[in-house]
N, C-alpha and C. Protein backbone atom coordinates (compact mmCIF):
# COMPACT_ATOMS: atom_id res chain seq x y z
N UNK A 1 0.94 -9.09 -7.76
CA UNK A 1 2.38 -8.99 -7.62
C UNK A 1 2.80 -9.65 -6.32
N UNK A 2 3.93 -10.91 -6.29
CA UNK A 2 4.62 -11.13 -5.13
C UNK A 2 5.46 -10.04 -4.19
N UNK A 3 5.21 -10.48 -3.54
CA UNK A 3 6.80 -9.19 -2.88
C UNK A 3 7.94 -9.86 -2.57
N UNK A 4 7.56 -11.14 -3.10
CA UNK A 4 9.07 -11.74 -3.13
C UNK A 4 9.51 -10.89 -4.21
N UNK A 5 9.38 -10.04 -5.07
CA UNK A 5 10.12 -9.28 -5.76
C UNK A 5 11.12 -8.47 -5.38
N UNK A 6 11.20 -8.11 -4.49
CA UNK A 6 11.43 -7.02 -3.46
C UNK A 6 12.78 -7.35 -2.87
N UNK A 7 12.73 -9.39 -3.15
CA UNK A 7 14.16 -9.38 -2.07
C UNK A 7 15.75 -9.78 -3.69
N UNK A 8 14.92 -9.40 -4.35
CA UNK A 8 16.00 -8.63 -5.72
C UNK A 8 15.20 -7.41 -6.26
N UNK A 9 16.05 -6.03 -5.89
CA UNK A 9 15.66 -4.44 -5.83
C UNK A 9 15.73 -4.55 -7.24
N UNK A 10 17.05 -5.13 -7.93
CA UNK A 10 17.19 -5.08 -9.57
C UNK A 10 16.14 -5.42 -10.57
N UNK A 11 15.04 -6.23 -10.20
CA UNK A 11 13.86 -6.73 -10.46
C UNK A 11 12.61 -5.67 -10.67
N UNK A 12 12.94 -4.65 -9.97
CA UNK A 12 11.73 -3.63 -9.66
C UNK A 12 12.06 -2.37 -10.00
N UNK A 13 10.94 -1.69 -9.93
CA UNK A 13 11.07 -0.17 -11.18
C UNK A 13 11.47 0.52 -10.40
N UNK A 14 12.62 1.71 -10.53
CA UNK A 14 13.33 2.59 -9.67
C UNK A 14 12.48 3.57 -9.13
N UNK A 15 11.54 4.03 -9.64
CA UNK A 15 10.83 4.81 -8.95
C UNK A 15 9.59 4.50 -8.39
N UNK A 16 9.38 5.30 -7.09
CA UNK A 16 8.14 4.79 -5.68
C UNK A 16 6.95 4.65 -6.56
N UNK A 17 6.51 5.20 -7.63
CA UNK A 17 5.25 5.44 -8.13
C UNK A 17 5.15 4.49 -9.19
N UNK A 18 6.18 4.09 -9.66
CA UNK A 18 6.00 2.58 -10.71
C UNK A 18 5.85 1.33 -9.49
N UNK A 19 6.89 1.17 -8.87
CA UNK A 19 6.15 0.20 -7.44
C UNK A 19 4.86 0.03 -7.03
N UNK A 20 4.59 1.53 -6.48
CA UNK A 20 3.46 1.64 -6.02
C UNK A 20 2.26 1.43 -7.13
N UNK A 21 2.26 1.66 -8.14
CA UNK A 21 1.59 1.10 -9.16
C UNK A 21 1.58 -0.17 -9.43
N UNK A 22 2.30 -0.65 -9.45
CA UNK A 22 2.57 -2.37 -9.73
C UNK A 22 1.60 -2.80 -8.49
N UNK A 23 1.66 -2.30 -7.25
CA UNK A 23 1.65 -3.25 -6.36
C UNK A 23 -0.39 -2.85 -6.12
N UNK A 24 -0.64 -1.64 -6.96
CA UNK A 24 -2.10 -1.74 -7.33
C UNK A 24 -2.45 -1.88 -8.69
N UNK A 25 -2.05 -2.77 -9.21
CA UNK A 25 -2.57 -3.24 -10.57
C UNK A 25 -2.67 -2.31 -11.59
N UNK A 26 -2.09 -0.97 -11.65
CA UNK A 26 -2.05 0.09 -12.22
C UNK A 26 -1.29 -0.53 -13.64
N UNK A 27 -1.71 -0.32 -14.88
CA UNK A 27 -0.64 -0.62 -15.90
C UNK A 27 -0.97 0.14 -17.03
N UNK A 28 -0.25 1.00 -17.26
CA UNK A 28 -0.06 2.11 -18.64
C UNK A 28 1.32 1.20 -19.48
N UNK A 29 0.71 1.26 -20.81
CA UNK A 29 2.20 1.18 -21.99
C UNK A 29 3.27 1.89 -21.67
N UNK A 30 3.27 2.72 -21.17
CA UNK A 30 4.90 3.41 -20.74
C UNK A 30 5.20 3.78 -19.49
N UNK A 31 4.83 2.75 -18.83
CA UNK A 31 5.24 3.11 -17.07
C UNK A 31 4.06 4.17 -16.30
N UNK A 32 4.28 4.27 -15.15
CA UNK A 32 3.96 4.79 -14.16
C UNK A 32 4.58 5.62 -13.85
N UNK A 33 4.38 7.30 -14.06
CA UNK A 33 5.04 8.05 -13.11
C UNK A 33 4.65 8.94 -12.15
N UNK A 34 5.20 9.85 -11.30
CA UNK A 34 4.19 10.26 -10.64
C UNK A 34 3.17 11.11 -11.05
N UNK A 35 3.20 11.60 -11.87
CA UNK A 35 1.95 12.83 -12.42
C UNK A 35 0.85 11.62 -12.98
N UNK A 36 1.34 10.91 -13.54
CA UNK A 36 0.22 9.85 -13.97
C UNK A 36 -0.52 9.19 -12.78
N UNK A 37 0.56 8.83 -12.00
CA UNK A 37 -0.30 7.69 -11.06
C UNK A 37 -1.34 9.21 -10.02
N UNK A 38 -0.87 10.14 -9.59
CA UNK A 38 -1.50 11.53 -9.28
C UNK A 38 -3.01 11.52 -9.99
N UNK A 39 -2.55 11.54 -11.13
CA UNK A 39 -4.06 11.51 -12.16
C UNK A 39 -5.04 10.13 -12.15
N UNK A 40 -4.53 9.03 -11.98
CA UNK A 40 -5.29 7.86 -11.84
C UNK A 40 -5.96 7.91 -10.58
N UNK A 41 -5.35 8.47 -9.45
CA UNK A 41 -5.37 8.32 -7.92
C UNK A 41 -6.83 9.09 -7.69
N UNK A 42 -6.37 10.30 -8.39
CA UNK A 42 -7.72 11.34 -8.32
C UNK A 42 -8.95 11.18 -8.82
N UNK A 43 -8.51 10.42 -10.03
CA UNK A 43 -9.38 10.34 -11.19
C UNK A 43 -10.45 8.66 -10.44
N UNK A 44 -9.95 8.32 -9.68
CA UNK A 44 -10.43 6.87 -9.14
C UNK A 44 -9.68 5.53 -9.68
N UNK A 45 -9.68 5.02 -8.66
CA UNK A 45 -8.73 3.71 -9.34
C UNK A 45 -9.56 2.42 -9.29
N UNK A 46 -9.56 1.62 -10.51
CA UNK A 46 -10.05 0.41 -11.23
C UNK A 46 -10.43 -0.79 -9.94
N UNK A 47 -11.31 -0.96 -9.39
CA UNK A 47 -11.33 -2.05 -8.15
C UNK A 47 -11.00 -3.28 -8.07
N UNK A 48 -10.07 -3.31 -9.69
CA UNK A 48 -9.29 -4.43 -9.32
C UNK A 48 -7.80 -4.23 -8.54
N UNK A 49 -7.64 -3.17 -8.23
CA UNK A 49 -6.64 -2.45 -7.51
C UNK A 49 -6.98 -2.76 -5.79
N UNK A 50 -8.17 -3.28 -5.26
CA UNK A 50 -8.19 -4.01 -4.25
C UNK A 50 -8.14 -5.09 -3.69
N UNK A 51 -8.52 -5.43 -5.13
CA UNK A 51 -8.02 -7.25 -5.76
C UNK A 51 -6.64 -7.47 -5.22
N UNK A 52 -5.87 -6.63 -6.14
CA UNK A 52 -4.34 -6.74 -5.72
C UNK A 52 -3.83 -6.62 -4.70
N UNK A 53 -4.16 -6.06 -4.16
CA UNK A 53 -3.87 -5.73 -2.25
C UNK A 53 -4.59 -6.30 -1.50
N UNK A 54 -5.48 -6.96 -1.87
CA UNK A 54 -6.08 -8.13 -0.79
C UNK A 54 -5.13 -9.58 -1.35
N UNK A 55 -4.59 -9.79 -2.72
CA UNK A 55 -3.68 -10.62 -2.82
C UNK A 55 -2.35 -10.46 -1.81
N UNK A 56 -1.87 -9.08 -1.59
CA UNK A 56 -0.41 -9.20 -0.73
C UNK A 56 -0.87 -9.46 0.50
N UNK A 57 -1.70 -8.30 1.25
CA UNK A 57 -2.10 -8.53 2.70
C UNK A 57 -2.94 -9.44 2.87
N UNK A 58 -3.86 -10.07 2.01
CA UNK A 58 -4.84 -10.52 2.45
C UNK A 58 -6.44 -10.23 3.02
N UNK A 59 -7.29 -10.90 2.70
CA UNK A 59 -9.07 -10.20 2.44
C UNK A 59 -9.50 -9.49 4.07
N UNK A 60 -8.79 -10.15 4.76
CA UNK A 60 -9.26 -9.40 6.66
C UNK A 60 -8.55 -8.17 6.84
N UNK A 61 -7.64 -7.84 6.05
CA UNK A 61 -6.39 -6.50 5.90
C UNK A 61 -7.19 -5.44 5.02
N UNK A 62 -7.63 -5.84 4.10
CA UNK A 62 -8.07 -4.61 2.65
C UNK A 62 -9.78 -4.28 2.76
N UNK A 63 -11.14 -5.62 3.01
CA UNK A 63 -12.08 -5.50 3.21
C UNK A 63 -12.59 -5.80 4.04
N UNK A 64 -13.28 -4.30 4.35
CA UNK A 64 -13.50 -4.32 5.76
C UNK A 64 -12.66 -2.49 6.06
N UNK A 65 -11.20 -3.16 6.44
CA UNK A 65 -10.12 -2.04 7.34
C UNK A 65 -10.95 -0.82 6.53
N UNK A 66 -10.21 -1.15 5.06
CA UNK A 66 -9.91 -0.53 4.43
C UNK A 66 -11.19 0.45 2.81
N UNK A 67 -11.36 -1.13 2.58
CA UNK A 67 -12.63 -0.67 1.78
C UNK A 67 -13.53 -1.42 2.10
N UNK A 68 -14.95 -0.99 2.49
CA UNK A 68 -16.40 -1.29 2.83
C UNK A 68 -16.57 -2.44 1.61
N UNK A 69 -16.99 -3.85 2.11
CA UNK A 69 -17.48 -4.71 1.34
C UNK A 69 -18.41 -4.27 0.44
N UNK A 70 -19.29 -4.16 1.19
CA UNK A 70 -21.03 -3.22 0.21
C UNK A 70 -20.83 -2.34 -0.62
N UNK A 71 -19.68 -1.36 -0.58
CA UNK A 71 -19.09 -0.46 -1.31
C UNK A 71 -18.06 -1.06 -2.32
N UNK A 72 -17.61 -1.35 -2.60
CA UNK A 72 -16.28 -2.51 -3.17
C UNK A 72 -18.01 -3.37 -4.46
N UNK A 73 -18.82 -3.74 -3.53
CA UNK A 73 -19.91 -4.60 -4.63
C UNK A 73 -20.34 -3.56 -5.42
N UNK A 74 -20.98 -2.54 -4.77
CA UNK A 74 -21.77 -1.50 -5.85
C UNK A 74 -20.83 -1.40 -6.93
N UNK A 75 -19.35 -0.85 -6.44
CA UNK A 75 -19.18 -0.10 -7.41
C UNK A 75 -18.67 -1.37 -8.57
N UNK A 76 -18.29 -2.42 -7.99
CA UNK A 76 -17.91 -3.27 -9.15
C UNK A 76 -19.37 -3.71 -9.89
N UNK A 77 -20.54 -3.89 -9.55
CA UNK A 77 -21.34 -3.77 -10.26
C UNK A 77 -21.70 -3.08 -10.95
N UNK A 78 -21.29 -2.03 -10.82
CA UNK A 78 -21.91 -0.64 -11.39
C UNK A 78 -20.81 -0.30 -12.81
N UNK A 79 -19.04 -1.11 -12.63
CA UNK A 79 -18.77 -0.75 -13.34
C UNK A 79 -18.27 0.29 -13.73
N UNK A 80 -18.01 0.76 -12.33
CA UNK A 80 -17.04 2.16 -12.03
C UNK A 80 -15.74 2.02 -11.32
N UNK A 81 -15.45 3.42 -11.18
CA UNK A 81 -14.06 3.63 -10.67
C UNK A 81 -14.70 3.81 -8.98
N UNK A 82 -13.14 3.47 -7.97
CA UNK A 82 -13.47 4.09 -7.09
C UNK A 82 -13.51 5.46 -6.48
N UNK A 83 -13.70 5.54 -5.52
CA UNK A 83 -14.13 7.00 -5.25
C UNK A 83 -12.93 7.59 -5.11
N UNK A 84 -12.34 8.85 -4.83
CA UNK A 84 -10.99 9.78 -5.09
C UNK A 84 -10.83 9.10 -3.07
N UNK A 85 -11.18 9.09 -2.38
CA UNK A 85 -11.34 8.88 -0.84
C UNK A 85 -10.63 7.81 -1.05
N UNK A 86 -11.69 6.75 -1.33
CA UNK A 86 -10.58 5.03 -1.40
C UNK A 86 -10.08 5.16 -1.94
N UNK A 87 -9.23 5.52 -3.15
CA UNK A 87 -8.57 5.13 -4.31
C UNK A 87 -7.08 6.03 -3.27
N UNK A 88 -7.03 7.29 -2.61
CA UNK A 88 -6.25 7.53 -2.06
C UNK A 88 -5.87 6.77 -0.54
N UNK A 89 -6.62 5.98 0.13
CA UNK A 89 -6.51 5.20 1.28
C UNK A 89 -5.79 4.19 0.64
N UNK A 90 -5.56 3.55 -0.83
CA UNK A 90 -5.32 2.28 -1.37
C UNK A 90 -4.26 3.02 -1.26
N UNK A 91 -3.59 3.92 -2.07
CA UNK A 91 -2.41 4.52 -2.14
C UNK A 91 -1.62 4.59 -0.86
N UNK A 92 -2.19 5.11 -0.23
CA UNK A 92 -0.96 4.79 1.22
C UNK A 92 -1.19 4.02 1.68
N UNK A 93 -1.98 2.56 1.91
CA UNK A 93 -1.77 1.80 2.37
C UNK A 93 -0.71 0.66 1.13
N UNK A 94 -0.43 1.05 -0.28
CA UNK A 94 0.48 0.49 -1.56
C UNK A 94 1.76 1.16 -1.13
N UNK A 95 2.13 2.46 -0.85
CA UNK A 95 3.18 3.34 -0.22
C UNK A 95 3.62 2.58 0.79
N UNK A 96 2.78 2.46 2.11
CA UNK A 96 3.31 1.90 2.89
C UNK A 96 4.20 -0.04 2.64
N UNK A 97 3.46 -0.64 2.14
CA UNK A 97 3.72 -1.73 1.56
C UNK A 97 5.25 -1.64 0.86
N UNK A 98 4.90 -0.74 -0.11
CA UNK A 98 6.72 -0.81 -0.66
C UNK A 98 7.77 -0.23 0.00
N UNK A 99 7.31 0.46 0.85
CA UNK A 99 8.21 0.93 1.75
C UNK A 99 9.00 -0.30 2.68
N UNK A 100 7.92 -0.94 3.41
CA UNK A 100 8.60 -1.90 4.60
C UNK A 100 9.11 -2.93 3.64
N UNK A 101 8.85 -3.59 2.38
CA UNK A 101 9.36 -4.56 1.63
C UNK A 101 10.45 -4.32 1.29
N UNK A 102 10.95 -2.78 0.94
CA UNK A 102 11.96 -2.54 0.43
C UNK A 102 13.00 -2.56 2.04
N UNK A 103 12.63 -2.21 3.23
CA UNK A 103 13.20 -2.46 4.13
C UNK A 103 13.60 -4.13 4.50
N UNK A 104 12.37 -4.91 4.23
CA UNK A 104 12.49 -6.26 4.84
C UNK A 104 12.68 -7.29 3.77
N UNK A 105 12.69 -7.02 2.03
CA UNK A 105 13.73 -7.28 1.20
C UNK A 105 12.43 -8.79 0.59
N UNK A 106 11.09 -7.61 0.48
CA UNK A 106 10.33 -8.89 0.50
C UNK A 106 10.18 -9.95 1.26
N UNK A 107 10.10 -10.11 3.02
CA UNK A 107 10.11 -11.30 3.01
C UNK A 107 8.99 -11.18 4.22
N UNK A 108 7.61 -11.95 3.31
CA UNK A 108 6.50 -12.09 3.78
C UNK A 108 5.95 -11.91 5.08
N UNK A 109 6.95 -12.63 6.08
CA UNK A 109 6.63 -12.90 7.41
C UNK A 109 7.03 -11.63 8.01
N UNK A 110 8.54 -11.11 7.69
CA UNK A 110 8.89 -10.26 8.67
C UNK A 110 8.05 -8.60 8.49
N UNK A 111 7.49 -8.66 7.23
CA UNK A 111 6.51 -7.17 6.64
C UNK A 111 5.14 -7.73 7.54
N UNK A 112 4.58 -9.03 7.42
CA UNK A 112 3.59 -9.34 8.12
C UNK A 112 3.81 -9.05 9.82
N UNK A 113 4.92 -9.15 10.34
CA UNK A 113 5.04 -8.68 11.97
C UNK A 113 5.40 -7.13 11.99
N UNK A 114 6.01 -6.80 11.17
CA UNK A 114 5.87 -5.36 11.32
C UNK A 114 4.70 -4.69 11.68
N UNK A 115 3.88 -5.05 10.51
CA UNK A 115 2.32 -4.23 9.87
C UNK A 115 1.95 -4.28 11.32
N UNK A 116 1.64 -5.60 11.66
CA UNK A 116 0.39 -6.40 12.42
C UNK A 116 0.85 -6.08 13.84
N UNK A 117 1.80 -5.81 14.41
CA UNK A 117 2.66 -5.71 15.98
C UNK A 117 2.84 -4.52 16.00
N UNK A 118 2.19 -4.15 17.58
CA UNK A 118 2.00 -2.70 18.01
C UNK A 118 3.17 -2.77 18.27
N UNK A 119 3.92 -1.14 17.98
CA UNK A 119 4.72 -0.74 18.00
C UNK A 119 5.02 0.72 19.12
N UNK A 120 6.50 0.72 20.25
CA UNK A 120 6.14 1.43 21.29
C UNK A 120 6.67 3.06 20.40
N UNK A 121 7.20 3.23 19.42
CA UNK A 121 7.10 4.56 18.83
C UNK A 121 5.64 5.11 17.91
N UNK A 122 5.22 4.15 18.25
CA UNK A 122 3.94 4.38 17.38
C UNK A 122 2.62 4.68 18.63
N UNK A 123 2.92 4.68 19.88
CA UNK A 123 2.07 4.39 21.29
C UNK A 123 1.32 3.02 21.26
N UNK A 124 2.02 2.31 20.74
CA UNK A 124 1.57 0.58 20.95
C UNK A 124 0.20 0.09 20.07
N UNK A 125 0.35 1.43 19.32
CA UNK A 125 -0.50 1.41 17.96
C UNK A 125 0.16 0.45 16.49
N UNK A 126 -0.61 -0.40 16.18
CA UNK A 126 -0.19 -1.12 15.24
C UNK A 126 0.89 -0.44 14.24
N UNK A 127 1.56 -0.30 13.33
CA UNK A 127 1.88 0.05 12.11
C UNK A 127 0.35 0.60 10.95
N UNK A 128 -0.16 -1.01 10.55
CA UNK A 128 -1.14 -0.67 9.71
C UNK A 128 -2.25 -0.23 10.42
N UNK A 129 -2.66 -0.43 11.39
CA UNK A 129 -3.82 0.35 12.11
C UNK A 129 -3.91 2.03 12.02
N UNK A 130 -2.75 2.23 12.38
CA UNK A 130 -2.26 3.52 12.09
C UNK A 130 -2.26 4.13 10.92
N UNK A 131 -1.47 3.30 9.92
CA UNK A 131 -1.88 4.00 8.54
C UNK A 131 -3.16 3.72 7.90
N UNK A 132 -3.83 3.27 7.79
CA UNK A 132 -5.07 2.87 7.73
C UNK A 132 -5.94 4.02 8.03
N UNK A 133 -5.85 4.90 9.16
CA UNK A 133 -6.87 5.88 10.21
C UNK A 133 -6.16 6.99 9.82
N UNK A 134 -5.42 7.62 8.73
CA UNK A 134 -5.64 8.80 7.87
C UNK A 134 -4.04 8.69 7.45
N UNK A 135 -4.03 9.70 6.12
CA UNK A 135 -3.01 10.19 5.71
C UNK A 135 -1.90 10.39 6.47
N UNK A 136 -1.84 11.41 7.76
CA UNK A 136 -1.02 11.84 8.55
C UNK A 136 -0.52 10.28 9.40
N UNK A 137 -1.29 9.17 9.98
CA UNK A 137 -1.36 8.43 10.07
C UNK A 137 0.19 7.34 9.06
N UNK A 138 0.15 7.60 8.24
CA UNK A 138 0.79 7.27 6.98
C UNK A 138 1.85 7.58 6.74
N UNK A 139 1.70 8.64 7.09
CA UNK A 139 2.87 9.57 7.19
C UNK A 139 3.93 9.28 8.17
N UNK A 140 3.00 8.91 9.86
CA UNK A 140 4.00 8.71 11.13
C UNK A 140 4.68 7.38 10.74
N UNK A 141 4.02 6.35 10.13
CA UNK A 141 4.49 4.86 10.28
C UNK A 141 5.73 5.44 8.90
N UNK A 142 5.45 5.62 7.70
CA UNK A 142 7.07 5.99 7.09
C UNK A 142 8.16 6.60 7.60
N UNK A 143 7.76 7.55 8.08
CA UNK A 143 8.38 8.21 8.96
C UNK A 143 9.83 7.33 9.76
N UNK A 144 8.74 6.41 10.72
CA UNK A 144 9.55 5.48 11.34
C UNK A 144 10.40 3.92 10.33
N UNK A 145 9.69 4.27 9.36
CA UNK A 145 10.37 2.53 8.22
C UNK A 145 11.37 3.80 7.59
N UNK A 146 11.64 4.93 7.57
CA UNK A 146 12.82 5.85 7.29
C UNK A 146 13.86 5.20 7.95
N UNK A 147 13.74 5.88 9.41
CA UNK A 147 14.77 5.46 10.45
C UNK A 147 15.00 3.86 10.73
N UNK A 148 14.05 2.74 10.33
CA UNK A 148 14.84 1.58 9.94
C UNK A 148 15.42 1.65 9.04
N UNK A 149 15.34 1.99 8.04
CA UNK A 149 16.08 2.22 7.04
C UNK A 149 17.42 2.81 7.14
N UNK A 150 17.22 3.72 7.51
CA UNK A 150 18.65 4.55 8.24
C UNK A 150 19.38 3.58 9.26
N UNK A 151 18.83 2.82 9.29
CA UNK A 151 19.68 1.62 11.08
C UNK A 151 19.80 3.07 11.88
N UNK A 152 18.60 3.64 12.19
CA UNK A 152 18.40 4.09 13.45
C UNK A 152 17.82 3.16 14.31
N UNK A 153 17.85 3.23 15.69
CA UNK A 153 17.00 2.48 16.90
C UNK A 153 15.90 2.56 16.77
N UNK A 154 15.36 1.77 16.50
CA UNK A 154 13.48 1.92 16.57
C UNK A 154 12.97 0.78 17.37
């Protein structure tokens, strides 16, 4: 998925969990909702779902940060799902993604300086560094793409 999608909202599914699905290769016959994508998340998600997110961010962003190369091979050899651990790290780092796109209207560069540029409400901690290094983590950086959102001062 481009995120030039993003800079027409009318283009994209109204709810966070069909997004957030799209933007990990998630695809059921009747949408994505949240109890489903809940159940995929847990249940392990398909590793072409890192495929897809090394397509938006790119392979130095997803393997490696995010999912262990060596780990990412087994299991695609093996022909499994990933583990409930990664498959939920993919998720908020897909959360986070539609979040700042929907702030920056899809547009590549300015989601790329966000992520990547330490930020002084964050203690000069990246954006994605931050969400990346846990849930709560994930939590602080939305937190703050809220209050851009809001045209609060950030």
């Amino acid at each position: 998925m481009n995120l030039r999608a993003y800079s027409d909202p009318g283009s994209l599914p109204a709810g966070q969990s069909a997004r957030v699905a799209r933007l990990l290769a998630i695809r059921e016959p009747d949408g994505v909702g949240d109890l489903q994508l809940a159940r995929r998340i847990s249940d392990g998600l398909h590793p072409g779902a890192v495929s897809a997110l090394e397509d938006i961010l790119g392979r130095k962003l997803v393997i490696g940060p995010i999912v262990p190369e060596a780990t990412l091979r087994r299991v695609r050899k093996a022909g499994k799902l990933l583990s409930r651990d990664l498959s939920e790290r993919l998720y908020d780092i897909g959360r986070l993604v539609d979040a700042v796109s929907l702030v920056y209207h899809g547009d590549p560069h300015r989601i790329e300086a966000f992520l990547n540029r330490p930020h002084p409400l964050l203690e000069d901690e990246t954006p994605f560094d931050l969400a990346r290094s846990s849930s709560a983590g994930t939590e602080a950086v939305l937190n703050l793409v809220r209050r851009l959102e809001a045209s609060v001062a950030v």
